[in-house]
C-alpha atoms as a PDB file:
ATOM      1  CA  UNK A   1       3.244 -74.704 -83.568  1.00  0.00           C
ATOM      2  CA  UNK A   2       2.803 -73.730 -86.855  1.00  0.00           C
ATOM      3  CA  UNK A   3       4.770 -74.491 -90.157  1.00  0.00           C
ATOM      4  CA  UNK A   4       5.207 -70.927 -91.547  1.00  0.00           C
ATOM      5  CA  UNK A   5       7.503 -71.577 -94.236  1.00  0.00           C
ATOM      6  CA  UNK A   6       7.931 -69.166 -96.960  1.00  0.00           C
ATOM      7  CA  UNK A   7       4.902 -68.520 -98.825  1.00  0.00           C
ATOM      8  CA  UNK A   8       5.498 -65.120 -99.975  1.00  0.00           C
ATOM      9  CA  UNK A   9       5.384 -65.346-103.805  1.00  0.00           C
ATOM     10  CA  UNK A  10       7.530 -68.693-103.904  1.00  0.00           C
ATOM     11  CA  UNK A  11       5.265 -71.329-105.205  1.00  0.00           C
ATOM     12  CA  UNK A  12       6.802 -74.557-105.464  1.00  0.00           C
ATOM     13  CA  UNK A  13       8.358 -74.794-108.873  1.00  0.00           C
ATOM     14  CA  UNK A  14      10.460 -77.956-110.322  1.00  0.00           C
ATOM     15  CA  UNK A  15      11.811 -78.016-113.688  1.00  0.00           C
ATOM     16  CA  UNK A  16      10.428 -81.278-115.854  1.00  0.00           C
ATOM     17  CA  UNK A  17      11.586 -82.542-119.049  1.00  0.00           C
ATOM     18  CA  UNK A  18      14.733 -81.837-120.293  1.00  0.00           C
ATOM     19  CA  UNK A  19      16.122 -78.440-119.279  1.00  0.00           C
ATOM     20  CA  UNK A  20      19.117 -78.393-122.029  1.00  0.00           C
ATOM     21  CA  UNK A  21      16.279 -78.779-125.093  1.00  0.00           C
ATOM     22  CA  UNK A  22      13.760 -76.237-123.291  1.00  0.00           C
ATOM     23  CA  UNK A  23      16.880 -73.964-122.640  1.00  0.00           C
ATOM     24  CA  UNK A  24      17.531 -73.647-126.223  1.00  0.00           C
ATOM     25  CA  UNK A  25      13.730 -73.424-127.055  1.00  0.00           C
ATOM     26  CA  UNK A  26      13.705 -70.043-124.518  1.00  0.00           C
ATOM     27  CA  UNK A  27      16.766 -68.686-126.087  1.00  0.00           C
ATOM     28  CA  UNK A  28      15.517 -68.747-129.498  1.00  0.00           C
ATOM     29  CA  UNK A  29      11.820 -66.976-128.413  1.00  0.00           C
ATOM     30  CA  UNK A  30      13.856 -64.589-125.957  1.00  0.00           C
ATOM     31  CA  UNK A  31      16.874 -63.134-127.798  1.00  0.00           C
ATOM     32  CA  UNK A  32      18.037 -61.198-124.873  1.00  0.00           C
ATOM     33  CA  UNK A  33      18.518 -64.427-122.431  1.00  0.00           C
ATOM     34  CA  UNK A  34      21.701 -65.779-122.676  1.00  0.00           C
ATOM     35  CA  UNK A  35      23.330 -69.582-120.649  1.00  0.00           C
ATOM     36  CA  UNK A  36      24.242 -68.051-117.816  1.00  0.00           C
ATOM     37  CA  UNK A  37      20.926 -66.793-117.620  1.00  0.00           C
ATOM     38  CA  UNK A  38      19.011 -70.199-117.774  1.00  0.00           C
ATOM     39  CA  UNK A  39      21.851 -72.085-116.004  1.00  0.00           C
ATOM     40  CA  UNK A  40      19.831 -74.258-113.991  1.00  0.00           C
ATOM     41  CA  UNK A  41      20.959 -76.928-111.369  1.00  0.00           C
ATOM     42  CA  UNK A  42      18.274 -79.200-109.456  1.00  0.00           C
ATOM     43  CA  UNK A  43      17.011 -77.472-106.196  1.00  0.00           C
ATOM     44  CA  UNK A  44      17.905 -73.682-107.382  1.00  0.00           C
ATOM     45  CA  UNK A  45      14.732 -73.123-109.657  1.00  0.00           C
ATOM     46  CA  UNK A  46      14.326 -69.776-107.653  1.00  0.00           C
ATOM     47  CA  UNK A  47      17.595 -68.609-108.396  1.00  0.00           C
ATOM     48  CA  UNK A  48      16.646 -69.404-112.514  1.00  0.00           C
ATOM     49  CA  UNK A  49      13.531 -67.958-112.176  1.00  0.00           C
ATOM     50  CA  UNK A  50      14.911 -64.677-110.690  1.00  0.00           C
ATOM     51  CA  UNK A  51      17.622 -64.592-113.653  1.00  0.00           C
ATOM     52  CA  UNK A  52      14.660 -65.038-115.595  1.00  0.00           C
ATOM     53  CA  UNK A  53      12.580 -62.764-114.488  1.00  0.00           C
ATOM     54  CA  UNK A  54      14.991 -59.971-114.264  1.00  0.00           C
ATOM     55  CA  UNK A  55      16.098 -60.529-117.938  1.00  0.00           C
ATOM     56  CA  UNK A  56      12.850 -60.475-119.310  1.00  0.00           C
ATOM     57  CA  UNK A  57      11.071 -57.998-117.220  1.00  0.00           C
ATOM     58  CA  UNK A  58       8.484 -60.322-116.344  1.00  0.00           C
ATOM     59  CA  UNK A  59       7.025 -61.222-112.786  1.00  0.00           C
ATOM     60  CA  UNK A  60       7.546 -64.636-111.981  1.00  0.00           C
ATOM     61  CA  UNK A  61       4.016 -66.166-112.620  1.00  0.00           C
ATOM     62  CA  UNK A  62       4.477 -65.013-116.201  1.00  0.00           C
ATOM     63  CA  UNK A  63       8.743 -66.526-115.884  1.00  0.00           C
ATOM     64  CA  UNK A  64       6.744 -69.606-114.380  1.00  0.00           C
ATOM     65  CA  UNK A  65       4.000 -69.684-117.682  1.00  0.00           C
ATOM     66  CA  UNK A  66       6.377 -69.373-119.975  1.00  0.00           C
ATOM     67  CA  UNK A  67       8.668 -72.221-118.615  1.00  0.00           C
ATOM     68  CA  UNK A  68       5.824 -74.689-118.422  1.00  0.00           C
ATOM     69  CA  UNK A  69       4.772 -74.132-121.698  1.00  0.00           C
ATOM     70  CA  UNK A  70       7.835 -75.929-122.560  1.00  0.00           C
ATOM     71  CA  UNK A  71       7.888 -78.821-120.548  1.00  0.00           C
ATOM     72  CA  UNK A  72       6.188 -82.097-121.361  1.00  0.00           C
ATOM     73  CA  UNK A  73       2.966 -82.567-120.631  1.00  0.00           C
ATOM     74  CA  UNK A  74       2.512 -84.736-117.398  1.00  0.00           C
ATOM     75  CA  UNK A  75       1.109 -88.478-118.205  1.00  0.00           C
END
Protein backbone atom coordinates (compact mmCIF):
# COMPACT_ATOMS: atom_id res chain seq x y z
CA UNK A 1 0.00 0.00 0.00
CA UNK A 2 0.93 3.24 -0.77
CA UNK A 3 1.53 6.44 1.41
CA UNK A 4 -0.58 9.01 -0.52
CA UNK A 5 -0.50 11.76 1.79
CA UNK A 6 -1.31 15.16 0.69
CA UNK A 7 0.88 16.41 -1.89
CA UNK A 8 -1.32 18.74 -3.61
CA UNK A 9 0.43 22.15 -3.32
CA UNK A 10 1.39 21.58 0.50
CA UNK A 11 5.10 21.38 0.61
CA UNK A 12 6.42 20.87 3.90
CA UNK A 13 6.97 24.26 5.43
CA UNK A 14 8.37 24.98 9.18
CA UNK A 15 8.92 28.34 10.44
CA UNK A 16 12.84 28.92 11.67
CA UNK A 17 14.25 31.67 13.56
CA UNK A 18 12.31 33.74 15.54
CA UNK A 19 8.75 34.27 14.29
CA UNK A 20 7.96 37.46 16.68
CA UNK A 21 11.20 39.51 14.98
CA UNK A 22 10.34 38.16 11.31
CA UNK A 23 6.60 39.02 12.12
CA UNK A 24 7.42 42.55 12.62
CA UNK A 25 9.96 42.54 9.67
CA UNK A 26 6.68 41.36 7.28
CA UNK A 27 4.49 43.93 8.78
CA UNK A 28 6.67 46.75 8.09
CA UNK A 29 7.34 45.54 4.08
CA UNK A 30 3.49 44.55 3.89
CA UNK A 31 1.36 47.39 5.32
CA UNK A 32 -1.83 45.62 4.74
CA UNK A 33 -0.93 42.41 7.08
CA UNK A 34 -1.90 42.88 10.37
CA UNK A 35 -1.15 40.10 13.97
CA UNK A 36 -3.88 38.23 13.48
CA UNK A 37 -2.75 37.74 10.15
CA UNK A 38 0.80 36.31 10.96
CA UNK A 39 -0.40 34.68 14.22
CA UNK A 40 1.52 31.66 14.01
CA UNK A 41 1.57 28.61 16.46
CA UNK A 42 4.01 25.50 15.81
CA UNK A 43 2.33 22.82 13.53
CA UNK A 44 -0.31 25.38 11.79
CA UNK A 45 2.20 26.95 9.17
CA UNK A 46 -0.61 26.15 6.55
CA UNK A 47 -3.13 27.95 8.28
CA UNK A 48 -0.36 31.24 8.34
CA UNK A 49 0.46 30.73 5.03
CA UNK A 50 -3.20 30.78 3.82
CA UNK A 51 -3.76 34.12 5.98
CA UNK A 52 -0.84 35.09 4.17
CA UNK A 53 -1.52 34.39 1.04
CA UNK A 54 -5.00 35.66 1.00
CA UNK A 55 -3.84 39.07 2.43
CA UNK A 56 -1.31 39.63 0.03
CA UNK A 57 -2.71 38.16 -3.06
CA UNK A 58 0.11 36.00 -3.53
CA UNK A 59 0.21 32.12 -4.25
CA UNK A 60 1.87 30.35 -1.66
CA UNK A 61 5.35 29.63 -3.27
CA UNK A 62 5.71 33.40 -3.47
CA UNK A 63 3.95 33.55 0.71
CA UNK A 64 6.67 30.69 1.14
CA UNK A 65 9.75 33.08 -0.67
CA UNK A 66 8.97 35.80 1.05
CA UNK A 67 8.93 34.11 4.56
CA UNK A 68 12.28 32.47 4.04
CA UNK A 69 13.87 35.42 3.08
CA UNK A 70 13.52 36.28 6.61
CA UNK A 71 14.63 33.48 8.43
CA UNK A 72 18.22 32.74 9.36
CA UNK A 73 20.25 31.20 7.20
CA UNK A 74 20.71 27.41 8.09
CA UNK A 75 24.43 26.58 9.54
Amino acid sequence: MENTSKTNNTTEFKITGNWDTQSKELKGKFSQLTDSDLKFEPGKENDLLKRMETRLNKKRDEVISIIKKGQPAKA
